[in-house]
Protein backbone atom coordinates (compact mmCIF):
# COMPACT_ATOMS: atom_id res chain seq x y z
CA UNK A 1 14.44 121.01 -1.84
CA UNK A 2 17.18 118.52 -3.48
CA UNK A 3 16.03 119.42 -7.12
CA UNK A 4 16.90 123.12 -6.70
CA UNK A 5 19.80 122.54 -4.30
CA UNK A 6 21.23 120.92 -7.36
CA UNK A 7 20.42 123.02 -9.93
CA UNK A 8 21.88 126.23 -7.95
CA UNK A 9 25.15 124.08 -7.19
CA UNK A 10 25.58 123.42 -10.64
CA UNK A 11 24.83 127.02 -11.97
CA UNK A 12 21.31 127.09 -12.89
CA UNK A 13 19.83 129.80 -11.08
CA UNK A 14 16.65 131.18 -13.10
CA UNK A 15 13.03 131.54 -11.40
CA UNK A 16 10.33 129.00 -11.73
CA UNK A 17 7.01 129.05 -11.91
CA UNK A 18 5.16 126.26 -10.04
CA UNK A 19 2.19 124.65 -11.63
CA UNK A 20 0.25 121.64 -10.01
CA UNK A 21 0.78 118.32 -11.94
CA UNK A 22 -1.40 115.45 -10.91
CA UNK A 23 0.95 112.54 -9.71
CA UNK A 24 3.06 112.06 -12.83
CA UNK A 25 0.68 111.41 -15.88
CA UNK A 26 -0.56 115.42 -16.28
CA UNK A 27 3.28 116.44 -15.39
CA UNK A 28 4.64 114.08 -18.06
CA UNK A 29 2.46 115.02 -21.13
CA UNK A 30 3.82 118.93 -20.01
CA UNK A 31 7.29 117.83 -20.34
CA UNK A 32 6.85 115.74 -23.29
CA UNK A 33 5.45 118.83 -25.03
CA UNK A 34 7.90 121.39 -23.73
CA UNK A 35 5.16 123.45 -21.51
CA UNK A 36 7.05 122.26 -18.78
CA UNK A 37 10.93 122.51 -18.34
CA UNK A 38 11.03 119.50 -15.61
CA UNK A 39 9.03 117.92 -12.69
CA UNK A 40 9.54 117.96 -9.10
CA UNK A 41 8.82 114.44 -8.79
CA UNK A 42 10.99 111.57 -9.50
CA UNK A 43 10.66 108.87 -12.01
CA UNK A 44 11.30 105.11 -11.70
CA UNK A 45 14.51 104.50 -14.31
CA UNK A 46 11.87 102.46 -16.07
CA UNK A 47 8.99 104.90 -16.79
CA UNK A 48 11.61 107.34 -17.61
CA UNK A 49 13.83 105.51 -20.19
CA UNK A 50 9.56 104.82 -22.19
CA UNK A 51 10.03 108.53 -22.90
CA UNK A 52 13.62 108.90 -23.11
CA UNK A 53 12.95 110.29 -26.63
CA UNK A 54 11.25 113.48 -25.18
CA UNK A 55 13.42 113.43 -22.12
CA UNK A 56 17.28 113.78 -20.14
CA UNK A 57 16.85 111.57 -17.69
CA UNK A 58 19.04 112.78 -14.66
CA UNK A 59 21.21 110.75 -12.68
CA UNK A 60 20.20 108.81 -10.18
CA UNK A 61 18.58 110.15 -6.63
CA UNK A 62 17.62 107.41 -4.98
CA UNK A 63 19.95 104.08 -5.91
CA UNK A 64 18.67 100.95 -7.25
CA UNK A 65 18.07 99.02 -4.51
CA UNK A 66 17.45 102.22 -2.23
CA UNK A 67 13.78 102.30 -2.19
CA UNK A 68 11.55 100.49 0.55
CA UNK A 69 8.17 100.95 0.48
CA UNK A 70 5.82 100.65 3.27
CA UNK A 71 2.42 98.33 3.13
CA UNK A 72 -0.74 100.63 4.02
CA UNK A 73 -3.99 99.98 5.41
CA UNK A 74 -6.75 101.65 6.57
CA UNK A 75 -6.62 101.66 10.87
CA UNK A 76 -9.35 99.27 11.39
CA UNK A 77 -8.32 96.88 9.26
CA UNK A 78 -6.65 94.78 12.02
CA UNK A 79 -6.16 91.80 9.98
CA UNK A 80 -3.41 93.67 7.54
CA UNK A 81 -1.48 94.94 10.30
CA UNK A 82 -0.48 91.20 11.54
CA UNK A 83 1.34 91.06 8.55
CA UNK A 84 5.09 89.45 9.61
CA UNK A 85 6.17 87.03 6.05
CA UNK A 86 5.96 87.22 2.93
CA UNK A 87 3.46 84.67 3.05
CA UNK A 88 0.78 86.01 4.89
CA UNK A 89 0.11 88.18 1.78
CA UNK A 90 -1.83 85.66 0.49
CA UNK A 91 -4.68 86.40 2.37
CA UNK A 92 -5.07 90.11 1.38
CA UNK A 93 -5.66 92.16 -2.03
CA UNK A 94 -3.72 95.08 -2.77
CA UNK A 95 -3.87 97.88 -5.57
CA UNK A 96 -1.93 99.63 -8.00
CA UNK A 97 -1.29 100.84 -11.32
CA UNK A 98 0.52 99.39 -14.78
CA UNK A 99 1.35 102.82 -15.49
CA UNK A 100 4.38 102.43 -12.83
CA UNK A 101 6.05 99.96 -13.98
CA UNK A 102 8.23 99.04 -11.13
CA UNK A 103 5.45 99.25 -8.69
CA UNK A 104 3.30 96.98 -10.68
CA UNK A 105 5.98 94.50 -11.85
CA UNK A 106 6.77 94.06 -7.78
CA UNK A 107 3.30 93.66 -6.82
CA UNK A 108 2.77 91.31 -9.59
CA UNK A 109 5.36 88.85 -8.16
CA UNK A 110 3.73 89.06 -4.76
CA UNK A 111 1.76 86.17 -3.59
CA UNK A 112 -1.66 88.13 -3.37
CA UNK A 113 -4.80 86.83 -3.21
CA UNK A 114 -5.57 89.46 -5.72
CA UNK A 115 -3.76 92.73 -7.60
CA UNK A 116 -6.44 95.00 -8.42
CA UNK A 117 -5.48 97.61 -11.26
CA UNK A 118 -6.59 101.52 -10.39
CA UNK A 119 -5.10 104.31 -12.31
CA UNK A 120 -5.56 107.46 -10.38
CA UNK A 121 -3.34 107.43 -6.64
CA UNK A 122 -6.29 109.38 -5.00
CA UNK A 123 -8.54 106.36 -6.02
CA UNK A 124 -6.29 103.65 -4.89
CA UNK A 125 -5.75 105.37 -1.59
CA UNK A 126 -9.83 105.67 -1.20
CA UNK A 127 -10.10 102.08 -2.12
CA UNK A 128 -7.94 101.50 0.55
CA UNK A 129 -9.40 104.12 3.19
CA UNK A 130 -12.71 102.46 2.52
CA UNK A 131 -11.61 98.61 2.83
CA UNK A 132 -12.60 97.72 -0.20
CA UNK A 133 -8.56 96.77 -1.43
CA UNK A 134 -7.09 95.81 2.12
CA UNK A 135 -3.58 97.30 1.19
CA UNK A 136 -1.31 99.92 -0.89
CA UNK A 137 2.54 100.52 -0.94
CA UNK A 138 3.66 104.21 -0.29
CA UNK A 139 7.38 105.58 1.00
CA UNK A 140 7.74 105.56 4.27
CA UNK A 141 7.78 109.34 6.10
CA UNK A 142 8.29 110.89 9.64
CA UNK A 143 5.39 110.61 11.82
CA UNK A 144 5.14 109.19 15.22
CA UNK A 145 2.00 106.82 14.54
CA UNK A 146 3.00 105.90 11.21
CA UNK A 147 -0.14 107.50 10.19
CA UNK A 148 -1.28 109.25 6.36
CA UNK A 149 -4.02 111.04 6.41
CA UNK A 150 -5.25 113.25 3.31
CA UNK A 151 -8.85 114.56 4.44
CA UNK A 152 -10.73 111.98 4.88
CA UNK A 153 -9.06 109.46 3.70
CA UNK A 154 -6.49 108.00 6.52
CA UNK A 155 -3.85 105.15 6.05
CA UNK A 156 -1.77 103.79 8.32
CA UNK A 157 1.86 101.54 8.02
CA UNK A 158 1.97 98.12 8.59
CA UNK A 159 4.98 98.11 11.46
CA UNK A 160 8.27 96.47 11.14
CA UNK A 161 8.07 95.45 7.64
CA UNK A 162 8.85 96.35 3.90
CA UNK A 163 8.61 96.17 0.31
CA UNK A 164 11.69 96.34 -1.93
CA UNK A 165 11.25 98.46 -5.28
CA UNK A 166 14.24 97.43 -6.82
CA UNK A 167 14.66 100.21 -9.41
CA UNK A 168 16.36 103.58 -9.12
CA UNK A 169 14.46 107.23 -9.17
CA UNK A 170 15.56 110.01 -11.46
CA UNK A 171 14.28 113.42 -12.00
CA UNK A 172 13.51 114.12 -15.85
CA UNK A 173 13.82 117.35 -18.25
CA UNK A 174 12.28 118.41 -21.44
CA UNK A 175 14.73 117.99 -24.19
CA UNK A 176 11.52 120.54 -26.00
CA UNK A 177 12.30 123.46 -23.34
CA UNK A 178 14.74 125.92 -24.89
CA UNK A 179 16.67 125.88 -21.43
CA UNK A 180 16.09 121.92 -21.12
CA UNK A 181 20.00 120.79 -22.28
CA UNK A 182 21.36 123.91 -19.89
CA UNK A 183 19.19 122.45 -17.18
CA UNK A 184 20.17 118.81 -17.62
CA UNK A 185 23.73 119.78 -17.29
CA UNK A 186 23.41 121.42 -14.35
CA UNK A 187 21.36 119.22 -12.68
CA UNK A 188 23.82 116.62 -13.34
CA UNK A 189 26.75 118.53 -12.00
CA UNK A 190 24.79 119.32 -8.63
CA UNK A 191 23.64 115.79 -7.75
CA UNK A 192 27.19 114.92 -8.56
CA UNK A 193 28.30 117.10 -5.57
CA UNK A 194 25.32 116.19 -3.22
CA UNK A 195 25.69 112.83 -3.61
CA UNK A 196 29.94 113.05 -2.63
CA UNK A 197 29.29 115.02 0.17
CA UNK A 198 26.64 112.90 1.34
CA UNK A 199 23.42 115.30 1.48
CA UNK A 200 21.20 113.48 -0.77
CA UNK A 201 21.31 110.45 1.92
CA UNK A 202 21.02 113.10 4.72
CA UNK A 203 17.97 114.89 2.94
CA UNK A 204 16.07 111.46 2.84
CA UNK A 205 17.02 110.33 6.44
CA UNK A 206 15.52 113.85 7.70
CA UNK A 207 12.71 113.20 5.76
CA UNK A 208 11.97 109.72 6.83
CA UNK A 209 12.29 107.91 3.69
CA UNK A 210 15.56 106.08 4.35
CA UNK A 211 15.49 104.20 7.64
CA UNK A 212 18.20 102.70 9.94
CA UNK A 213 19.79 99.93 8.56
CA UNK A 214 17.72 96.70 10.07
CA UNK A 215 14.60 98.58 11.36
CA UNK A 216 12.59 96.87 9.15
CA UNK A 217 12.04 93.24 7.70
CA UNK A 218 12.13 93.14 3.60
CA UNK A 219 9.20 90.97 2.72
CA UNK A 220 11.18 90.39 -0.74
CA UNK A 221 14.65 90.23 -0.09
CA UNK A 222 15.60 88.15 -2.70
CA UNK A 223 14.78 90.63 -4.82
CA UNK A 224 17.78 93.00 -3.67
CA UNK A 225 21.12 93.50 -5.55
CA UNK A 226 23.04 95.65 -3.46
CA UNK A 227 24.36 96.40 0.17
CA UNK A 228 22.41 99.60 1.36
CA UNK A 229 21.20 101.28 4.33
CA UNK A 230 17.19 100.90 4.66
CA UNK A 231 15.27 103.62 3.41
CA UNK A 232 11.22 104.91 4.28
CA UNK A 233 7.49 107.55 4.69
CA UNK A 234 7.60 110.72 3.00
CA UNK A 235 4.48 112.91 2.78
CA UNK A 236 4.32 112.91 -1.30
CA UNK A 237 2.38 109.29 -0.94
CA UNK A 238 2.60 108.56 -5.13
CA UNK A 239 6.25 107.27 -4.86
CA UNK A 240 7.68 110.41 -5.53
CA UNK A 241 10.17 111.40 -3.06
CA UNK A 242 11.41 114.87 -3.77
């Protein structure tokens, strides 16, 4: 995993102990009090820098202008998956949550017929399952069919196209921890290395969540900033790659 392949390369070698967080909200309260020393999960640069004051925030893992998200739909919603311009969002709804900030501000400035706000990711991913929202953004990940499925609930990508999140992802460590400013440092100097010798790009290509440059079309390409290559699905569906 890129969070301890960074720690160990920059000298932080103790043993964890792994606790379930539920998508980012339980995790963050944890690191805000100290319970936990730092998440697994990334952070948008702009829900991270709300709690700098309780917080390092790393640097960054996936670049500002890095992460493409994919449009998801249940399978038998056939109308979703003729999706080709930005335009033809205006005849669907989608869902998501204020508490990501870069996820909702995005969504906000897409031309939706409506932007329906649900907290919890399992929810939003039910809503979707069940056709009651016709669509959701999630990373893109390897798998053949382009396929999610998490029990019963079962998603599917809409091909060929994109969402830009123009924001960049950063992992985040409790300044509370007595081994949080150690940690920080380390983590610092390790993604420093990764990202010259090119293995934090590798890690996400083998994972699926960058793409080829030009495999898909960015519905809001205005939007980006930089030149980059395209990323994509990864099987941790709440934006949090790695």
């Amino acid at each position: 995993m890129l969070l301890q392949q960074a720690l160990a390369l920059g000298g932080f070698n103790k043993s964890f102990y792994y606790q379930p967080g539920k998508f980012n909200f339980r995790n963050t309260k944890m690191l805000e009090s100290g319970d936990s020393l730092l998440s697994f999960d990334t952070y948008w640069l702009s829900d991270a820098q709300a709690m700098s004051g309780k917080v390092f925030i790393s640097e960054p893992v996936v670049l500002k202008g890095e992460y493409l998200a994919g449009i998801y739909s249940s399978p038998d919603n056939s109308a979703v998956f003729q999706i080709k311009s930005l335009a033809d969002l205006r005849n669907f709804t989608a869902v998501s949550t204020p508490k990501w900030r870069t996820d909702w501000q995005t969504m906000s400035a897409l031309p939706l017929k409506e932007l329906i706000q649900e907290d919890e990711w399992l929810s939003q991913a039910r809503m979707v399952h069940m056709r009651w929202v016709d669509f959701m953004l999630m990373p893109f990940f390897h798998d053949s069919k382009g396929v999610y499925q998490l029990e019963q609930i079962r998603l599917k990508v809409v091909p060929g196209v994109a969402i830009l999140l123009n924001d960049s992802r950063h992992f985040v460590i409790s300044k509370a921890h007595p081994d949080g400013h150690f940690a920080n440092e380390a983590l610092n100097k390790g993604l420093k290395i990764l990202r010259e010798n090119g293995r934090i790009r590798q890690l996400y290509q083998e994972a699926g969540f960058m793409l080829p440059a030009g495999s898909v079309k960015i519905l809001n390409q205005a939007e980006s900033t930089i030149d980059r290559a395209t990323p994509a699905t990864t099987s941790s569906p709440a934006h949090q790659p790695f």
